[in-house]
Protein backbone atom coordinates (compact mmCIF):
# COMPACT_ATOMS: atom_id res chain seq x y z
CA UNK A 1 -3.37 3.05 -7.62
CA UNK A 2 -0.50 1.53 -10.06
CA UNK A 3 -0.17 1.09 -13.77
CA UNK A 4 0.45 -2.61 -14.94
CA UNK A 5 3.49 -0.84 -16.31
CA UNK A 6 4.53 0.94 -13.24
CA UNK A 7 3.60 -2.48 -11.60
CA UNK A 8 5.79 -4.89 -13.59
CA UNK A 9 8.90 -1.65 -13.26
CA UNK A 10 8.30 -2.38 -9.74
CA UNK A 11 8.65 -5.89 -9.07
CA UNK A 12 11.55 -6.09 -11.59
CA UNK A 13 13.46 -3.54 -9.76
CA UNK A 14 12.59 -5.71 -6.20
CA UNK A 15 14.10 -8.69 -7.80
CA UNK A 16 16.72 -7.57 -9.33
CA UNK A 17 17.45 -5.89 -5.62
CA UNK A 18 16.84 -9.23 -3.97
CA UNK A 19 19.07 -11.05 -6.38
CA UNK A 20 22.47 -8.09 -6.60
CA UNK A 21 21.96 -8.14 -2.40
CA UNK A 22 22.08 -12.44 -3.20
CA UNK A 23 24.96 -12.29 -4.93
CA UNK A 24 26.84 -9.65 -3.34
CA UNK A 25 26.78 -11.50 0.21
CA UNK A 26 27.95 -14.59 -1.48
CA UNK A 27 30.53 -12.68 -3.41
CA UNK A 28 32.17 -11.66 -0.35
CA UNK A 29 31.29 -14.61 1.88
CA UNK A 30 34.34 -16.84 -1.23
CA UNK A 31 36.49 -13.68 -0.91
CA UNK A 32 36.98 -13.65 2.92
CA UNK A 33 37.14 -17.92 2.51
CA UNK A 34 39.98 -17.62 -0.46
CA UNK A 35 41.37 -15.08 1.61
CA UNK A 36 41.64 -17.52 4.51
CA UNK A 37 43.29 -20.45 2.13
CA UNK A 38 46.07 -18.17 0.95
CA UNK A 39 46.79 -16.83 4.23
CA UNK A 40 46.99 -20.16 5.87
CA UNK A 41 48.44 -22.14 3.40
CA UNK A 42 51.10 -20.59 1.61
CA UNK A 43 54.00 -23.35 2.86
CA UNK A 44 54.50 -25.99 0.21
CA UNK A 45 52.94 -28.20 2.85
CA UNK A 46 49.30 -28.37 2.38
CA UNK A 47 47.71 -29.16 5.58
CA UNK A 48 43.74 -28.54 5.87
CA UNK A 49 42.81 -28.58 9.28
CA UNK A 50 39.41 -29.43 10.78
CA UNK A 51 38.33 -25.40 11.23
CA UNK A 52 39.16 -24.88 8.13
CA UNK A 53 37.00 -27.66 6.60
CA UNK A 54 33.92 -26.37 9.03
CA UNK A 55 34.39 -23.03 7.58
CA UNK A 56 34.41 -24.25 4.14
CA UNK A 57 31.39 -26.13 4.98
CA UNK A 58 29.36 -23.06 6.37
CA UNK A 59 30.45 -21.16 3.34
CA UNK A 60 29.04 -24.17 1.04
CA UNK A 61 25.83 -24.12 3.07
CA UNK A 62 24.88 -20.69 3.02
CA UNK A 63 25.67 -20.10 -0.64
CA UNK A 64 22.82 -23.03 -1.09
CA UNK A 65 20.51 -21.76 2.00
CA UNK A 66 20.83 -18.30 -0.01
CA UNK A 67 19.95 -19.67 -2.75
CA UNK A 68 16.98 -21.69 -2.09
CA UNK A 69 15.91 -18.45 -0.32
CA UNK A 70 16.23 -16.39 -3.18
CA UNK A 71 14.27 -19.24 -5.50
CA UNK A 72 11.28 -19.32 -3.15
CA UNK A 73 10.93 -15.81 -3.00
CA UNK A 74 10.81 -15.66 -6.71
CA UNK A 75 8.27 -18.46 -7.26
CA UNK A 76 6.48 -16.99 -4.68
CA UNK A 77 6.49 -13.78 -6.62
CA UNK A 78 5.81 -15.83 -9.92
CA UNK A 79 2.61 -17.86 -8.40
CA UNK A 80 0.85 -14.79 -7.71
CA UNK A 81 1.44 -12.86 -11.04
CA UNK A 82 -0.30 -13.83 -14.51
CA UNK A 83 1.04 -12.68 -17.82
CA UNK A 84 -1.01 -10.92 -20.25
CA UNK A 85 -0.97 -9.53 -24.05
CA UNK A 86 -2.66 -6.52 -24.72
CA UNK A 87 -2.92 -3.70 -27.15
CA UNK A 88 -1.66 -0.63 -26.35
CA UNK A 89 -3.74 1.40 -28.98
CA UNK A 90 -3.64 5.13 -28.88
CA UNK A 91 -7.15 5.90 -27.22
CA UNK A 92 -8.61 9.20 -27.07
CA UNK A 93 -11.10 10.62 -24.36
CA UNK A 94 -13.86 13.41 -24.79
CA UNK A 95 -15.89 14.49 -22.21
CA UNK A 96 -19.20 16.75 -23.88
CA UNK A 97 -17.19 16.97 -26.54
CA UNK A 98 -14.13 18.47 -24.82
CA UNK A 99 -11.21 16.11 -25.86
CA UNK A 100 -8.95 15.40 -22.65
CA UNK A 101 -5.32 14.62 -23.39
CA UNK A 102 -3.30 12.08 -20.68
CA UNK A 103 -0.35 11.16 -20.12
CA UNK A 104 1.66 8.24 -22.18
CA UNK A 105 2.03 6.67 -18.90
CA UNK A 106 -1.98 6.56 -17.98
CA UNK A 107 -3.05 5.71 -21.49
CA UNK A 108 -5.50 2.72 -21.07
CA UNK A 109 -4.63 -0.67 -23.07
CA UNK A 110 -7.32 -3.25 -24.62
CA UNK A 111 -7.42 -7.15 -23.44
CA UNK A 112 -9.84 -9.58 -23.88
CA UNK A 113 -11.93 -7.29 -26.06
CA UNK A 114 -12.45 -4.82 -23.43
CA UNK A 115 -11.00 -1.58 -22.80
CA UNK A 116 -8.98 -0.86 -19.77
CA UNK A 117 -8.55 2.92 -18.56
CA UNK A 118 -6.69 4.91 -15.96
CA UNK A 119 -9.83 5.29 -13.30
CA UNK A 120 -8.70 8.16 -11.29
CA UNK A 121 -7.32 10.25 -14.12
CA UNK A 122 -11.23 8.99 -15.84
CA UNK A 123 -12.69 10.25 -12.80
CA UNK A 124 -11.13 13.50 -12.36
CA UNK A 125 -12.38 13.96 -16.15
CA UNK A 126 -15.85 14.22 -14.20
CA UNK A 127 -15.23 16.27 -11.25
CA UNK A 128 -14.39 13.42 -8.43
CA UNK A 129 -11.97 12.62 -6.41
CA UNK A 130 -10.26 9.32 -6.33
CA UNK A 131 -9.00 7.26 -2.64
CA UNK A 132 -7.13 4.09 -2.94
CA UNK A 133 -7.47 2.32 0.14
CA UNK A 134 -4.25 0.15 -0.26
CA UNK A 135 -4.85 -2.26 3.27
CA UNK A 136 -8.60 -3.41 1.69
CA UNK A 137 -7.57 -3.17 -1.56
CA UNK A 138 -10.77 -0.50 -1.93
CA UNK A 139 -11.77 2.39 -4.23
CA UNK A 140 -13.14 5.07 -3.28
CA UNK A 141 -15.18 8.22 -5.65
CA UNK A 142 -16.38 11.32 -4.42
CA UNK A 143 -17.25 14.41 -5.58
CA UNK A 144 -15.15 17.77 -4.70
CA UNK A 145 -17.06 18.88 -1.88
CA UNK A 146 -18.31 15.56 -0.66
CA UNK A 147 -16.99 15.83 2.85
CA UNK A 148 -18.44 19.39 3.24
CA UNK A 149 -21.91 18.63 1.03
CA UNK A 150 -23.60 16.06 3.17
CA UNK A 151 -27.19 17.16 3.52
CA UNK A 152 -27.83 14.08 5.38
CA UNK A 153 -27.66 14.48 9.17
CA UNK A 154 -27.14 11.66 11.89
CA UNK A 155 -30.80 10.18 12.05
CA UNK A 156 -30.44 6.84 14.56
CA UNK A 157 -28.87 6.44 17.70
CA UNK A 158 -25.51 4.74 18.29
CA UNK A 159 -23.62 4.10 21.44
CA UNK A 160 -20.09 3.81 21.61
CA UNK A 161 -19.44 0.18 20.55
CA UNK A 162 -20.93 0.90 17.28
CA UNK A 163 -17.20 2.26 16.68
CA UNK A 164 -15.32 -0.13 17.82
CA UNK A 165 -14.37 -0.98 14.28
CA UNK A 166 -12.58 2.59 14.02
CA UNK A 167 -8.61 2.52 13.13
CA UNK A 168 -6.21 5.18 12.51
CA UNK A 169 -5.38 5.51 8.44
CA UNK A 170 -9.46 4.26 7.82
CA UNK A 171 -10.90 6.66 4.91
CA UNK A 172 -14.05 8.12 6.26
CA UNK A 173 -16.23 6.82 2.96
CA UNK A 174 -16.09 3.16 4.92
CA UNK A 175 -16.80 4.50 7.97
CA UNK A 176 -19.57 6.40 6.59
CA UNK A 177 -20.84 3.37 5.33
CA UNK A 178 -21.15 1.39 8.93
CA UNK A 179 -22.60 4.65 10.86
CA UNK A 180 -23.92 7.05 8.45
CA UNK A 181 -24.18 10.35 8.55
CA UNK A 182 -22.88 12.47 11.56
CA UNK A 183 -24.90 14.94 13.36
CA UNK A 184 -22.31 18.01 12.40
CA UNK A 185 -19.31 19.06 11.42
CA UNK A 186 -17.07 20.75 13.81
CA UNK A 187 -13.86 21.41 12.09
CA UNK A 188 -12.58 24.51 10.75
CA UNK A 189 -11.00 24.48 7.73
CA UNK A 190 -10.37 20.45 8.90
CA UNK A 191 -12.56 17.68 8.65
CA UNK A 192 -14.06 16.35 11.87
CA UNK A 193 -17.34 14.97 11.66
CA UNK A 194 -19.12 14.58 15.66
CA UNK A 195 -21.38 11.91 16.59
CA UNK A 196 -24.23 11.88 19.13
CA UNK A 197 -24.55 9.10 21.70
CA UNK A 198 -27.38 8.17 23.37
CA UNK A 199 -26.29 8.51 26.74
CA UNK A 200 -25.50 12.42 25.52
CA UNK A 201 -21.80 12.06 24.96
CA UNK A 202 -20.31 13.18 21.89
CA UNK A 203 -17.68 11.29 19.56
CA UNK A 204 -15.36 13.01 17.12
CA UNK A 205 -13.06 11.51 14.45
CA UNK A 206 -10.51 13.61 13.32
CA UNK A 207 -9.58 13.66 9.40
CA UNK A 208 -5.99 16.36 9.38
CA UNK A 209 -5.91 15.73 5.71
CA UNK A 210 -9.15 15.38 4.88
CA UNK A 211 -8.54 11.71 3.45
CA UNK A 212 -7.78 9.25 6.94
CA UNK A 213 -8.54 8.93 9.96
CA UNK A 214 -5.75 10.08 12.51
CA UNK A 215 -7.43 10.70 16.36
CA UNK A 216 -10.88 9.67 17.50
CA UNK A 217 -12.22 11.04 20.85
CA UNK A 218 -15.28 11.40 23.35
CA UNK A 219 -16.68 14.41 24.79
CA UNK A 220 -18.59 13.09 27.88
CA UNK A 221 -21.68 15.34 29.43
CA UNK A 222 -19.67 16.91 32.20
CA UNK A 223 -17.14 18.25 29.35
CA UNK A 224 -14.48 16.08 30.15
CA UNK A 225 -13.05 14.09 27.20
CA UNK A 226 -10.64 10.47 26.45
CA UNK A 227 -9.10 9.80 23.59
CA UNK A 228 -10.40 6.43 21.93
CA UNK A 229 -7.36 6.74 19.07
């Protein structure tokens, strides 16, 4: 999760990398040509030769390739950006009557008649936990315990292609929501929730931080197990 301010601090400081690296290659690229011109020609006699007009040429054509490059890029970066005005009044948040003090950075702005607020520093006001899933562009709440609290256990039966949809770096909310529940939890002091199969094998997904998915594997009936991530 970003800040529009954060946000617009960020993009700024990509363009203005884009466009020093821009003109830093083509600040060096008429250096090494000038140097070339006084080294060749410093007779009275002025002679350009062919290579020398090829080189000038190549100079002349990357200085506009880079350019063009560099103009795309922006528009590119323009197209998919819309500017806003907003308010940025001072707000102030109580929870039951407990007032909770943020940040100047996370204070929340007004547009449009509506007011806009930090949602995972709003959420932690109320106990949960905030994931930003930044590949689906997906939010994710959940309580404190929520990985350790699930009274629900695995009621249907699911065979192995029902996880074909598993990758490493998922957040387990989104897999909860294709397969439900699991049966159990087997980890200690680690979440790693273990699915039953009806042919009797076993899969486990394996979450190291407690947030994403990082190894998935299947304990078959004779004990052996393969790793499916």
């Amino acid at each position: 999760m970003i800040s529009a301010k954060k946000l617009a601090v960020k993009i700024l400081m990509k363009t203005s990398y884009l466009t020093s690296l821009t003109w830093l290659i083509n600040y060096v690229r008429f250096h090494i040509f000038t140097y070339i011109i006084k080294t060749r020609y410093n007779s009275k006699k002025y002679i350009i030769r062919d290579g020398d007009v090829m080189k000038l040429k190549y100079f002349i054509s990357g200085f506009i390739v880079s350019t063009v490059v560099f103009l795309i890029y922006i528009s590119i970066l323009a197209s998919n950006m819309t500017q806003i005005e907003v308010s940025f009044r001072p707000l102030r948040y109580f929870v039951d009557g407990v007032e909770k003090v943020l940040d100047d950075e996370d204070k929340g702005f007004i547009y449009n008649d509506r007011t806009y607020v930090p949602v995972r520093k709003v959420a932690e006001m109320f106990g949960k936990k905030v994931l930003w899933d930044d590949k689906t562009s997906t939010i994710y709440f959940r309580s404190n315990d929520w990985l350790y609290g699930l009274r629900e256990k695995q009621s249907r039966n699911l065979q192995r292609k029902d996880f074909d949809f598993l990758e490493k770096g998922m957040f387990y909310d989104e897999i909860y929501s294709k397969v439900g529940p699991p049966a159990e939890d087997a980890g200690s002091g680690i979440f790693i929730p273990v699915y039953n199969l009806e042919d009797g094998s076993r899969i486990y997904l394996s979450f190291p931080n407690n947030k994403t998915l990082y190894k998935v594997y299947i304990q078959y009936n004779d004990g052996t197990t393969e790793d499916i991530i």
